[in-house]
Every structure is written in structure tokens, then in C-alpha cells.
C-alpha atoms as a PDB file:
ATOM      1  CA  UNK A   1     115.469-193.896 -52.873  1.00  0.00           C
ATOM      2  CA  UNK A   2     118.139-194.350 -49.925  1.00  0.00           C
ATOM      3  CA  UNK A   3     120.639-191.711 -48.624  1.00  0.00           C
ATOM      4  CA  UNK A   4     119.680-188.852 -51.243  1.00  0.00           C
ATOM      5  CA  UNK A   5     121.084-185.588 -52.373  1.00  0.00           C
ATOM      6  CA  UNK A   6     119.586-182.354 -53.388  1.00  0.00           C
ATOM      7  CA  UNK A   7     121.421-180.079 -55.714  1.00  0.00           C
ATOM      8  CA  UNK A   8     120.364-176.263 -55.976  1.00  0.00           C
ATOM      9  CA  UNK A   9     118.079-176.744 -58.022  1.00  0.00           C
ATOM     10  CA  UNK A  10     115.998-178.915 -55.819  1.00  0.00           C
ATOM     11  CA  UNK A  11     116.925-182.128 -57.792  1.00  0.00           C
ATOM     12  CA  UNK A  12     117.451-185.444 -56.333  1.00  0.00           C
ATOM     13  CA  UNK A  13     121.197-186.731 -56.476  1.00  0.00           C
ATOM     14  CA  UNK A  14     122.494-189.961 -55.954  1.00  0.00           C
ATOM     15  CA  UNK A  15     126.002-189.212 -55.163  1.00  0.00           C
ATOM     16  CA  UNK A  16     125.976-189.657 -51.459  1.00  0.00           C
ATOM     17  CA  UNK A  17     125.558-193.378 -51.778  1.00  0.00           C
ATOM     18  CA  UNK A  18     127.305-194.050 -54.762  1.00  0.00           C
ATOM     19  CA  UNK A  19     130.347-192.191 -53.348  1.00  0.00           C
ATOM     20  CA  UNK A  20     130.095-194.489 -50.449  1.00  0.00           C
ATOM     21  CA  UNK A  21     130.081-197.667 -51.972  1.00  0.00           C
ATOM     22  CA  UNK A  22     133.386-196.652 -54.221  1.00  0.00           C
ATOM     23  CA  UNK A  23     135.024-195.257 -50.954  1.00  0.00           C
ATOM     24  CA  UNK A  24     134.020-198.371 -49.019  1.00  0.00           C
ATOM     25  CA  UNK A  25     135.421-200.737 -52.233  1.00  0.00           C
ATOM     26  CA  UNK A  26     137.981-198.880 -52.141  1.00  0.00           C
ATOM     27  CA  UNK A  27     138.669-199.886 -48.263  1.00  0.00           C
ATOM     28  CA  UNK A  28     137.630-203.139 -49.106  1.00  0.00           C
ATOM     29  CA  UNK A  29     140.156-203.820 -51.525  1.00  0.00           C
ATOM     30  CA  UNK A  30     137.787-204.803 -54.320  1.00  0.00           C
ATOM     31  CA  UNK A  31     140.250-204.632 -57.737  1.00  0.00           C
ATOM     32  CA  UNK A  32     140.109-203.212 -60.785  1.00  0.00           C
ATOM     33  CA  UNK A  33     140.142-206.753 -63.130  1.00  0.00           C
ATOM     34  CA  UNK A  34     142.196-205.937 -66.409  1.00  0.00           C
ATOM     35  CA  UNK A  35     140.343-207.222 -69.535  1.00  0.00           C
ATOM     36  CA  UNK A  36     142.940-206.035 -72.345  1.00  0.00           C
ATOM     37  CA  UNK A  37     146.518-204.916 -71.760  1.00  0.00           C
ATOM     38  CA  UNK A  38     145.859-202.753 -74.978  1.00  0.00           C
ATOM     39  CA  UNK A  39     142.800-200.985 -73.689  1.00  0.00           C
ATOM     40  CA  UNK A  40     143.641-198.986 -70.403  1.00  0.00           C
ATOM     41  CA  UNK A  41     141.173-196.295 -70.550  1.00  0.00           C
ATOM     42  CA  UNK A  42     137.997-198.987 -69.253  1.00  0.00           C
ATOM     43  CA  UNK A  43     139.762-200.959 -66.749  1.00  0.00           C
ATOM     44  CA  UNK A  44     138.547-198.291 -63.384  1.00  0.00           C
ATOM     45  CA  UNK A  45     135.793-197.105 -65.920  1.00  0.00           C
ATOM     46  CA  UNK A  46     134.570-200.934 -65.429  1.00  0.00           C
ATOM     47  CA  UNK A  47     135.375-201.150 -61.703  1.00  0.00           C
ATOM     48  CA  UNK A  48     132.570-197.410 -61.043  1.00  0.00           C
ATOM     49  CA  UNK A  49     130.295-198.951 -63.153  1.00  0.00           C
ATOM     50  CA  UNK A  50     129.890-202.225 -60.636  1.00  0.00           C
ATOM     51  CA  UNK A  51     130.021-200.122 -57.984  1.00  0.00           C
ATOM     52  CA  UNK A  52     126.927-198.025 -60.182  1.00  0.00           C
ATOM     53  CA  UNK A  53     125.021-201.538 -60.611  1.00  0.00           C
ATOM     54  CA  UNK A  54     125.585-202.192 -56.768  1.00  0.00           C
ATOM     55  CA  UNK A  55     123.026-199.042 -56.280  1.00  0.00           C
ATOM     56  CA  UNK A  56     120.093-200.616 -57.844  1.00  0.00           C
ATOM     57  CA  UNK A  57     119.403-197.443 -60.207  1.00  0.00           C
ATOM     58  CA  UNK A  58     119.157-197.343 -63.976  1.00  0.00           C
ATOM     59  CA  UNK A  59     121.880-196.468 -66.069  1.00  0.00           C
ATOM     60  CA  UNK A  60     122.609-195.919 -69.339  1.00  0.00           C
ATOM     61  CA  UNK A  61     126.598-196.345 -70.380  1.00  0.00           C
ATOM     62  CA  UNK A  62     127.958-194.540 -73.222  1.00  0.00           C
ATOM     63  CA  UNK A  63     129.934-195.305 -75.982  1.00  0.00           C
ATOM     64  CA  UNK A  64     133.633-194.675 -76.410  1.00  0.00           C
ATOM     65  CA  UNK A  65     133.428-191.031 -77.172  1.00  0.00           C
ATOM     66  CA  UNK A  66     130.266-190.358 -75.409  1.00  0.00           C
ATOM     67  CA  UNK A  67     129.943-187.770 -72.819  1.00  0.00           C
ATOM     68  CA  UNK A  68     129.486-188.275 -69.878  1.00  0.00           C
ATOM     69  CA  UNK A  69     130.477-191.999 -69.616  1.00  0.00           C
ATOM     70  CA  UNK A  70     127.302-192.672 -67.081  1.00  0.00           C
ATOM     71  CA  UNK A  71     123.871-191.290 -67.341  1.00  0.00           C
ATOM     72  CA  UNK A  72     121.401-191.934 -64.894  1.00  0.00           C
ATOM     73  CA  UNK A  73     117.507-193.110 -66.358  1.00  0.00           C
ATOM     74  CA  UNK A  74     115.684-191.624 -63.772  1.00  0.00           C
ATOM     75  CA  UNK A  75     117.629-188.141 -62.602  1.00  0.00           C
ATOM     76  CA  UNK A  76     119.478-185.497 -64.944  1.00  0.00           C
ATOM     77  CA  UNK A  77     122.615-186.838 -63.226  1.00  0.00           C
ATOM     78  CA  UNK A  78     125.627-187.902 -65.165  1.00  0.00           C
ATOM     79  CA  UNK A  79     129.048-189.127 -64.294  1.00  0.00           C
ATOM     80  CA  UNK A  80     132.347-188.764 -66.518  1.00  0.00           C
ATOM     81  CA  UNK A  81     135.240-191.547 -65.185  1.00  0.00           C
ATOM     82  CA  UNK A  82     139.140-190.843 -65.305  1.00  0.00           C
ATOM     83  CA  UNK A  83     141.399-193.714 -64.044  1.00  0.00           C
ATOM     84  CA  UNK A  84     144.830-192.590 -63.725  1.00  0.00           C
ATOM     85  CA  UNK A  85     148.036-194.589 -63.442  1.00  0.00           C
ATOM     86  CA  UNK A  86     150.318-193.913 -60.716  1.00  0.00           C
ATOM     87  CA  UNK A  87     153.320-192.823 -60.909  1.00  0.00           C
ATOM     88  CA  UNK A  88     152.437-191.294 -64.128  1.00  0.00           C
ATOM     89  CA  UNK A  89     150.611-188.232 -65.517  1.00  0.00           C
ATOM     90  CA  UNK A  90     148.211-187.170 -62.586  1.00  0.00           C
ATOM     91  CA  UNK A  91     148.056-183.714 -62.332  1.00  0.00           C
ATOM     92  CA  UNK A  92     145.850-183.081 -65.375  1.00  0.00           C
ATOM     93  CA  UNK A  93     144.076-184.814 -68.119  1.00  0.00           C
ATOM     94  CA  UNK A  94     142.911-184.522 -71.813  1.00  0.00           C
ATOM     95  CA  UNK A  95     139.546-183.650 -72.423  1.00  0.00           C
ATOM     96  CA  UNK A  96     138.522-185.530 -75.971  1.00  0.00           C
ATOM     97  CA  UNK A  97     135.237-185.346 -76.074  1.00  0.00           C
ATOM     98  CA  UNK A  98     133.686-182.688 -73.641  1.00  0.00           C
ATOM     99  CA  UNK A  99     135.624-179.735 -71.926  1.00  0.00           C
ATOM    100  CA  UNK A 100     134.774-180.223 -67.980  1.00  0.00           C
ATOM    101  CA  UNK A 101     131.614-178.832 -66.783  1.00  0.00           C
ATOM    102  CA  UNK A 102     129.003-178.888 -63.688  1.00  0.00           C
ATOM    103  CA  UNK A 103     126.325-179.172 -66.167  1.00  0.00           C
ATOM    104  CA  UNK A 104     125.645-180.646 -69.772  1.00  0.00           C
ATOM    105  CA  UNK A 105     122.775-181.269 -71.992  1.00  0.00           C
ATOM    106  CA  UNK A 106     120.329-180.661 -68.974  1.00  0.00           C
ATOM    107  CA  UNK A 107     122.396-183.249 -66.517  1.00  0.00           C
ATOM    108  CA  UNK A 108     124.375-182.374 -63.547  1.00  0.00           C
ATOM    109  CA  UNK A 109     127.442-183.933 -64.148  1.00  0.00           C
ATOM    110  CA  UNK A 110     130.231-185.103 -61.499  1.00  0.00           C
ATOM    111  CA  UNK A 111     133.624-186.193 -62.173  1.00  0.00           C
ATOM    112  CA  UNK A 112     135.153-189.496 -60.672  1.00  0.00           C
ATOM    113  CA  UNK A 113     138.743-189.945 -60.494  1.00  0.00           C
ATOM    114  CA  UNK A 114     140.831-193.008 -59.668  1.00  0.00           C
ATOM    115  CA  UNK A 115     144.313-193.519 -59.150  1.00  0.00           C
ATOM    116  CA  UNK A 116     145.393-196.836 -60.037  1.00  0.00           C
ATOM    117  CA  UNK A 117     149.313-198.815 -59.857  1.00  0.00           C
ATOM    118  CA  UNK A 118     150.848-198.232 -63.410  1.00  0.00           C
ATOM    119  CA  UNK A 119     152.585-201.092 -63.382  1.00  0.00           C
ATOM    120  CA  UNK A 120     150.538-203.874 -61.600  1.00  0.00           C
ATOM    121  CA  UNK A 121     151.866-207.270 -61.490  1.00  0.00           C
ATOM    122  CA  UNK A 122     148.869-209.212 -62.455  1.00  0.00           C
ATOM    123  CA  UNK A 123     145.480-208.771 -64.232  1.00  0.00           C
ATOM    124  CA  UNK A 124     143.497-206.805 -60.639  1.00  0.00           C
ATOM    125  CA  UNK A 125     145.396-204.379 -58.676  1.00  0.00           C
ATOM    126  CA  UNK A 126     143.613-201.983 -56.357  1.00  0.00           C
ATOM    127  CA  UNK A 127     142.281-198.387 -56.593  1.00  0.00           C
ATOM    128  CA  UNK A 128     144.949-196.230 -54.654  1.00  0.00           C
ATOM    129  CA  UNK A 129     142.531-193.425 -53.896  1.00  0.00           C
ATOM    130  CA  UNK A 130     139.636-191.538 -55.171  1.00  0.00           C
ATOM    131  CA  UNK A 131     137.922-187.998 -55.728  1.00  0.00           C
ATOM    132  CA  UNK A 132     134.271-187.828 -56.835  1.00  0.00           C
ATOM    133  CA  UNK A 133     133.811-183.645 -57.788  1.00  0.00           C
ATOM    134  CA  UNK A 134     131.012-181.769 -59.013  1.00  0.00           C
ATOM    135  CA  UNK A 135     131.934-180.773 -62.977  1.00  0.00           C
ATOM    136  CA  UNK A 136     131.875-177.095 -61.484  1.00  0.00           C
ATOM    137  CA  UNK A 137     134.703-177.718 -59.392  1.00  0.00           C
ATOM    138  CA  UNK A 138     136.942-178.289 -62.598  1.00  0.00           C
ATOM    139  CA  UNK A 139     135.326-175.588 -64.931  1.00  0.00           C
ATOM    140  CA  UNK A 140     132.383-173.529 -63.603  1.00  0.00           C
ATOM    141  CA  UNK A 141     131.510-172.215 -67.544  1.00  0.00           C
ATOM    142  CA  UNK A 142     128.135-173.523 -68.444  1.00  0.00           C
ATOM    143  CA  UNK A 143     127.768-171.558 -71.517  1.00  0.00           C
ATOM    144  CA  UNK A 144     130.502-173.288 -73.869  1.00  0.00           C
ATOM    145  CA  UNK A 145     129.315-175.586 -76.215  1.00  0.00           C
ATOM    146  CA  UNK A 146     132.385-178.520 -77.848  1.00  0.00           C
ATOM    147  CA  UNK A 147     132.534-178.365 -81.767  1.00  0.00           C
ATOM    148  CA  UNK A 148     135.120-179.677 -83.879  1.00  0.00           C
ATOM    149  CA  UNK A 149     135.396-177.567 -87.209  1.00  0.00           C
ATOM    150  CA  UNK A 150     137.566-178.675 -90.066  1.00  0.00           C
ATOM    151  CA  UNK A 151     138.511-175.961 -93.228  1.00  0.00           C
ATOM    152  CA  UNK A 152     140.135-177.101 -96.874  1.00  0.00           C
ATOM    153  CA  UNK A 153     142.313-176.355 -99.284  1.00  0.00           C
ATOM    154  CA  UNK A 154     145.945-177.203 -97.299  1.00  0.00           C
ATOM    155  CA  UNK A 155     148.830-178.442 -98.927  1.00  0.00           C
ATOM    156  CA  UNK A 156     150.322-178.051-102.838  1.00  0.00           C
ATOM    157  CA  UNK A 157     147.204-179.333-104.232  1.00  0.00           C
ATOM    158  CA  UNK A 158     144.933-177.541-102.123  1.00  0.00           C
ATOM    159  CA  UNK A 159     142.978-180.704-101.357  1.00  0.00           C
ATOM    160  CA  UNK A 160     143.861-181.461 -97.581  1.00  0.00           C
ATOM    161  CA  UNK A 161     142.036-181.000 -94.883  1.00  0.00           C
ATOM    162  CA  UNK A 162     142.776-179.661 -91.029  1.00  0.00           C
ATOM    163  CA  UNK A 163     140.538-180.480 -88.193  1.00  0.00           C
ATOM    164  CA  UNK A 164     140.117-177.876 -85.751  1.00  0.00           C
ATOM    165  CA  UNK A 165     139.950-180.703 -82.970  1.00  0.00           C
ATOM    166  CA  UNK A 166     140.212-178.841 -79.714  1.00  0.00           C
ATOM    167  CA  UNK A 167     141.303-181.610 -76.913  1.00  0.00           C
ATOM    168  CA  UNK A 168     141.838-179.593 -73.810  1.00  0.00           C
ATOM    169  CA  UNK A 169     143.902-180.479 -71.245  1.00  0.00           C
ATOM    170  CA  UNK A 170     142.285-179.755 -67.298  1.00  0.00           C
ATOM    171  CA  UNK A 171     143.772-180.479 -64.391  1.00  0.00           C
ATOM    172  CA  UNK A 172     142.747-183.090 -62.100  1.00  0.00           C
ATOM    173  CA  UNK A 173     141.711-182.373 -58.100  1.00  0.00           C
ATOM    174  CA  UNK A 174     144.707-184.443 -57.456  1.00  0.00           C
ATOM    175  CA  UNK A 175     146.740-181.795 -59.537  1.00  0.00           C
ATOM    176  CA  UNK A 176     145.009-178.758 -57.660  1.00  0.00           C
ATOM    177  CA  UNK A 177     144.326-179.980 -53.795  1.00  0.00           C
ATOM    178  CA  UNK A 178     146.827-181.106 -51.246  1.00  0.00           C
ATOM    179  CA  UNK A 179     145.468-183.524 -49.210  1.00  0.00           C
ATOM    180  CA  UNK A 180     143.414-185.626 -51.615  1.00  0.00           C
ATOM    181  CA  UNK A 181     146.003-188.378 -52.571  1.00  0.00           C
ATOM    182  CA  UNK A 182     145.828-191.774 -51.092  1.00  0.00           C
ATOM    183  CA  UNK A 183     142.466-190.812 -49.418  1.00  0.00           C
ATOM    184  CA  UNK A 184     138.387-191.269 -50.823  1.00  0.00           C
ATOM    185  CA  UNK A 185     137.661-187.730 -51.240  1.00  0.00           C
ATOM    186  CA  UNK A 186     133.947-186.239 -52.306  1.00  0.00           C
ATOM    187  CA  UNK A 187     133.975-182.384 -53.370  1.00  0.00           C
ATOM    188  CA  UNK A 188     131.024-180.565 -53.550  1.00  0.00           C
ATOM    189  CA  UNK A 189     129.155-177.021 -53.890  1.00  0.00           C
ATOM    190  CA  UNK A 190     129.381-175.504 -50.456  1.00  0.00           C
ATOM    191  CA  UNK A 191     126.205-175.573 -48.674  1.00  0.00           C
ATOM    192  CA  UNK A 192     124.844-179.277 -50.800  1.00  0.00           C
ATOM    193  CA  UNK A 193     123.225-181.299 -47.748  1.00  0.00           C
ATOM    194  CA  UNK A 194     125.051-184.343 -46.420  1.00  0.00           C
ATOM    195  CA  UNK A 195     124.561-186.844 -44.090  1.00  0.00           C
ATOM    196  CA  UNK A 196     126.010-188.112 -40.543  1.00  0.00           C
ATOM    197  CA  UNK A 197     128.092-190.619 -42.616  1.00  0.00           C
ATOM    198  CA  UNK A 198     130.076-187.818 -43.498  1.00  0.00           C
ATOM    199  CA  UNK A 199     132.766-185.420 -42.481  1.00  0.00           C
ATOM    200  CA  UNK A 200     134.219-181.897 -43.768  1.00  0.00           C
ATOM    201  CA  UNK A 201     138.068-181.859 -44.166  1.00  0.00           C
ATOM    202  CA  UNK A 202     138.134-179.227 -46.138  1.00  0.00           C
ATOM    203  CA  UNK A 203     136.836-175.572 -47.625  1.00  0.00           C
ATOM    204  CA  UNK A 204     137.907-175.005 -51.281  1.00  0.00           C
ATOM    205  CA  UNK A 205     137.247-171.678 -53.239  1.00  0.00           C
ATOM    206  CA  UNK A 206     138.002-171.066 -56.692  1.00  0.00           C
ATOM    207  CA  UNK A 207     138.192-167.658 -57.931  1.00  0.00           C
ATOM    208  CA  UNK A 208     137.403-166.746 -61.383  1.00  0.00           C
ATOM    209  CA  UNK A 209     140.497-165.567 -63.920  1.00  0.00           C
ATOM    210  CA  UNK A 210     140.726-161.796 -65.165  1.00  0.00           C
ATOM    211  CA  UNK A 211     140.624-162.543 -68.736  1.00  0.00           C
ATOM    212  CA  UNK A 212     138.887-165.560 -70.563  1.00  0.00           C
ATOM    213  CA  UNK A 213     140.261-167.134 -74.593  1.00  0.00           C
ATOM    214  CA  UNK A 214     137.144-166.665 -76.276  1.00  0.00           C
ATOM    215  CA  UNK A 215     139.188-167.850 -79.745  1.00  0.00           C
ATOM    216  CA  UNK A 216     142.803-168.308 -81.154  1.00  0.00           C
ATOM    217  CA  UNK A 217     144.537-168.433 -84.344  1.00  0.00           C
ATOM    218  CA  UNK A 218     147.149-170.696 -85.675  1.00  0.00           C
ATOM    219  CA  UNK A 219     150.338-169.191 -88.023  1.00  0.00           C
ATOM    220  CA  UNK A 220     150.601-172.531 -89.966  1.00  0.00           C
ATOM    221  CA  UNK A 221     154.571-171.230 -91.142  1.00  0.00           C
ATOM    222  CA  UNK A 222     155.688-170.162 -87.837  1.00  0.00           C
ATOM    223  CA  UNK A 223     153.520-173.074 -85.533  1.00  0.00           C
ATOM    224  CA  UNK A 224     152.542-170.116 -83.761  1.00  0.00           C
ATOM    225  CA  UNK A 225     149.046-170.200 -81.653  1.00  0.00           C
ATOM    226  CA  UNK A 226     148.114-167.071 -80.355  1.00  0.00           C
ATOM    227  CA  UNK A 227     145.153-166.611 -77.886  1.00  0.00           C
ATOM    228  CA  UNK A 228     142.212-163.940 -78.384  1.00  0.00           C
ATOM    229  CA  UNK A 229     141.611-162.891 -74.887  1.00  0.00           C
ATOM    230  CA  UNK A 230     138.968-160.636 -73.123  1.00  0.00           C
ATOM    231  CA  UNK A 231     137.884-159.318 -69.442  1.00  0.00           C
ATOM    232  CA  UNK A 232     135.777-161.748 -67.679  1.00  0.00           C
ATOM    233  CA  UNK A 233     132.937-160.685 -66.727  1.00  0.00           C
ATOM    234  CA  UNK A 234     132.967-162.644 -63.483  1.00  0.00           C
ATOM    235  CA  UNK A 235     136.419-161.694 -62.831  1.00  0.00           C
ATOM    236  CA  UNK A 236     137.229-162.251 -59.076  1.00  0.00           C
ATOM    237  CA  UNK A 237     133.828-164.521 -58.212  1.00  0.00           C
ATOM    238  CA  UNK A 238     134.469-167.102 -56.062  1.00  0.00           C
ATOM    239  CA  UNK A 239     132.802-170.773 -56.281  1.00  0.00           C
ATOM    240  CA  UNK A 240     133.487-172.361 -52.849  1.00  0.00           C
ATOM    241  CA  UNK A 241     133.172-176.423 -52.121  1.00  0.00           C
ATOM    242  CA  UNK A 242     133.248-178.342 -49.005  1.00  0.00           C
ATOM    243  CA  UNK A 243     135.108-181.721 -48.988  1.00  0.00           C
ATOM    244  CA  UNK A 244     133.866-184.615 -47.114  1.00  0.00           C
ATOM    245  CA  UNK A 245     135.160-188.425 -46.315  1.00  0.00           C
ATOM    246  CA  UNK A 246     133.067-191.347 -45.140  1.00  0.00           C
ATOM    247  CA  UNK A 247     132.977-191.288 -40.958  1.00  0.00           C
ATOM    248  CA  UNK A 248     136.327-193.775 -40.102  1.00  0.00           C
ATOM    249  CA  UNK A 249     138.445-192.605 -42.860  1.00  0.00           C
ATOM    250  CA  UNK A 250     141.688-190.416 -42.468  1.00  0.00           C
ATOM    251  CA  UNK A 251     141.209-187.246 -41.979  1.00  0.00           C
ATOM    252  CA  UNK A 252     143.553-185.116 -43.650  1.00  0.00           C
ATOM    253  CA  UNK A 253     142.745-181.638 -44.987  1.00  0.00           C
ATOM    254  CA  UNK A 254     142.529-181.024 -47.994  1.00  0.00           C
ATOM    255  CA  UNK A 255     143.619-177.262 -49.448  1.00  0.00           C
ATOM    256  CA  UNK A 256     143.853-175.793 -52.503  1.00  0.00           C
ATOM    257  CA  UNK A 257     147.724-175.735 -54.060  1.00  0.00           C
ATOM    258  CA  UNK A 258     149.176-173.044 -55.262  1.00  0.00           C
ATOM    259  CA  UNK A 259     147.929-172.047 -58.669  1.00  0.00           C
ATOM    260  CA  UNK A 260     152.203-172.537 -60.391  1.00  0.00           C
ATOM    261  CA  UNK A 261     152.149-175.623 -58.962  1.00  0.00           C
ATOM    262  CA  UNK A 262     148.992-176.877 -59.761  1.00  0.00           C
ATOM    263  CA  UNK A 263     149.576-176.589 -63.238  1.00  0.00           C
ATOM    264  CA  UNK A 264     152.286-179.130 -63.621  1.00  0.00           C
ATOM    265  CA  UNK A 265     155.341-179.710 -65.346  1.00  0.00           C
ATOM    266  CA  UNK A 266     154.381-181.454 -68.424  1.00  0.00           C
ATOM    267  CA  UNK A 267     155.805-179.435 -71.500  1.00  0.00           C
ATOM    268  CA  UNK A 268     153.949-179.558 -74.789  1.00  0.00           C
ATOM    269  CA  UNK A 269     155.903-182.438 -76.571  1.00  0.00           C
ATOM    270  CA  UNK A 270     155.215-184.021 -73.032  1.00  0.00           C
ATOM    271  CA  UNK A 271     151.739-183.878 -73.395  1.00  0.00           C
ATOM    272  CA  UNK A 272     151.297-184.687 -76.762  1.00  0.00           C
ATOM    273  CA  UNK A 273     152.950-187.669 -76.794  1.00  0.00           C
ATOM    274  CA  UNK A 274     151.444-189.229 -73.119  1.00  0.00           C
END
């Protein structure tokens, strides 16, 4: 296999090459071709996957809540898409189906996001820019596993039911980098081998919170949620990633923002009705 990538773990990646086909796409103006008006989630979800088939490597696509949206045949590699319309909500995301992770069910999974116009004036517009990131990058926790619970007996008659559904919201590395908008940006663990196609513009560290939610209950008369908190264990580790472009393309920095800003502005009744 051509222009590989090993993780830590020794195992083969093909993110190198499939980042460099999207970036070069991406400077080749090849569209995103709208299918349904209705449907927005596939439209960039169907652009990656050409870019996927252009590789030559088996794939397996998921269904509409599957996770993660790619799966390679041969490697435990996986890739979840997020197109994202700009201007619009870009700073973080909801998480339906799987809260963000490095690693899932065995796979290594990386995150590709695509910024998009929200408002195109035909059926293809371009990709404005792109991030591929390791999962880690998001959410370094490799330990939670997503289950929606449900309990009975709400209402007069007792005989309603409430989903515990827990849709996260994460942000997005356009939300929590400077430097990554209207460039192709790849963010990796620090010290994952790349080749002379590529350049570093930047060194990102994360540093672990002092106190984790490990639960939370809900006041159904007073619409109160209150979070059960404890000390992190990890409190204060860092996770550090290098950022690289394709050789030719800008080279702006990229940082990490401010963690107030990163965060966004979005208030609840904001989010809940995007």
C-alpha cells in the first residue's frame, strides 16, 4: 500500500494519502454535488467518500446512525464525517450517535471536517476548508461506552416513557484552533511519522480537566440538571499533536484558542433548536 502511516500501536494507517487527495480536491475545486435540498447531513459525507473510492481500499459505509460513517475492510481504521455550513454553527457539533473518541470497537478512528457555503447558489459549491484529526484530539477518554436508557411511569397515568438520550455537543478543531479556517489542515498524535509531502505548522497540547461528570440527575419540576462530578485521575496530563499541510499550501500556524472562547456562544435554546 502507497504513502502509509503507523499509529502507536504499530498499525498501518491510511490517512496520509487519503488526507492528500481531500486537500488536493479541495485545491482542485472538485464540488460537493447536492442530491436533496432536504437531506444536508450527506452532501460532504458523499464528496470524502469519492475521495475514499479514489484510494483503491475497501470500505464499508454505514448506515444513518452508524458509527463511524467509514470503516476500512482491511485496517482497524475508521473515519466519522462532519460537513458544516458556513456562516453557521461551526464551533461545535452534536454527537448523536457516538461521543468523540481516538478509538472505538477496536478501530482507530479520525474525524474529518468540512466547511461548506450555507447558502450555495446551485446544486455543487466547493469545500471551503478542511481538518482531518485523530478522535483523541477531540476526546482522549477511551473507556466510555454510549447507551441510551429509557425509565416509565411519567405523566398522570403513569404510562409514559423518557429516554435518557444523551446527544453531546463537542467542539469542532475549527471551534478550538486559530489558524485552521480556510486552510486543509491534518492533526495528529505528536511523534506519528509523516512524509516529505508534508509540513508542521503547528504544536497543539491538550491538558486534561480537574474534575470529570461521571453522571447527572434531572429535577423534572424545576428543569434542573445537575452534574455528579469527581477528581480526574489524569488531571493535568497533556496529549500533544503536531499539525501538518500538504508541501505548497499556506502556511499559517495553527494554535490552540483560548479555552472561553473556544467554547462558543451558542446558548441552550440555541443549540437545541440548530
Amino acid at each position: 500500500m502507497e504513502l502509509e502511516m503507523m499509529d502507536r500501536g504499530g498499525r498501518v494507517l491510511p490517512v496520509l494519502d487519503l488526507f492528500a487527495r481531500c486537500a488536493d480536491a479541495v485545491r482542485a475545486g472538485k464540488l460537493i454535488r447536492r442530491e436533496n435540498r432536504q437531506d444536508k447531513e450527506f452532501h460532504f459525507q458523499n464528496w470524502f467518500k469519492d475521495r475514499l473510492a479514489e484510494t483503491g481500499m475497501h470500505f464499508e459505509a454505514g448506515g444513518r446512525n452508524s458509527y463511524p460513517d467509514f470503516r476500512m475492510v482491511e485496517l482497524p481504521v475508521g473515519f466519522e464525517v462532519k460537513g458544516l455550513a458556513y456562516p453557521g454553527r461551526e464551533a461545535n457539533y452534536d454527537c448523536n450517535s457516538q461521543v468523540p473518541s481516538g478509538s472505538h470497537n477496536g478501530r482507530t478512528i479520525y474525524y474529518v471536517f468540512g466547511r461548506y457555503p450555507a447558502e450555495p447558489d446551485g446544486e455543487t459549491f466547493p469545500v471551503l476548508d478542511l481538518v482531518v484529526c485523530h478522535g483523541d484530539f477531540l476526546n482522549a477518554d477511551h473507556a466510555y461506552v454510549h447507551k441510551n436508557r429509557s425509565v416509565r411511569a411519567f405523566g398522570s397515568y403513569g404510562d409514559i416513557l423518557i429516554r435518557d438520550r444523551k446527544m453531546c455537543v463537542a467542539p469542532t478543531p475549527f471551534g478550538i484552533t486559530g489558524g485552521s479556517a480556510h486552510n486543509q489542515t491534518l492533526i495528529v498524535p505528536s511523534g506519528s511519522p509523516v512524509d516529505a509531502r508534508f509540513f508542521d505548522v503547528g504544536r497543539l497540547v491538550r491538558r486534561e480537566t480537574d474534575k470529570v461528570v461521571v453522571g447527572y440527575s434531572f429535577d423534572l419540576k424545576t428543569n434542573v440538571l445537575t452534574p455528579q462530578l469527581v477528581a480526574n485521575p489524569s488531571a493535568g496530563k497533556e496529549h500533544v499533536f503536531k499539525a501538518y499541510r500538504l508541501r505548497g499550501a499556506n502556511d499559517d500556524a495553527v494554535q490552540m484558542r483560548p479555552v472561553a472562547a473556544a467554547v462558543g456562544s451558542e446558548s441552550e435554546d440555541e443549540l437545541q433548536n440548530d
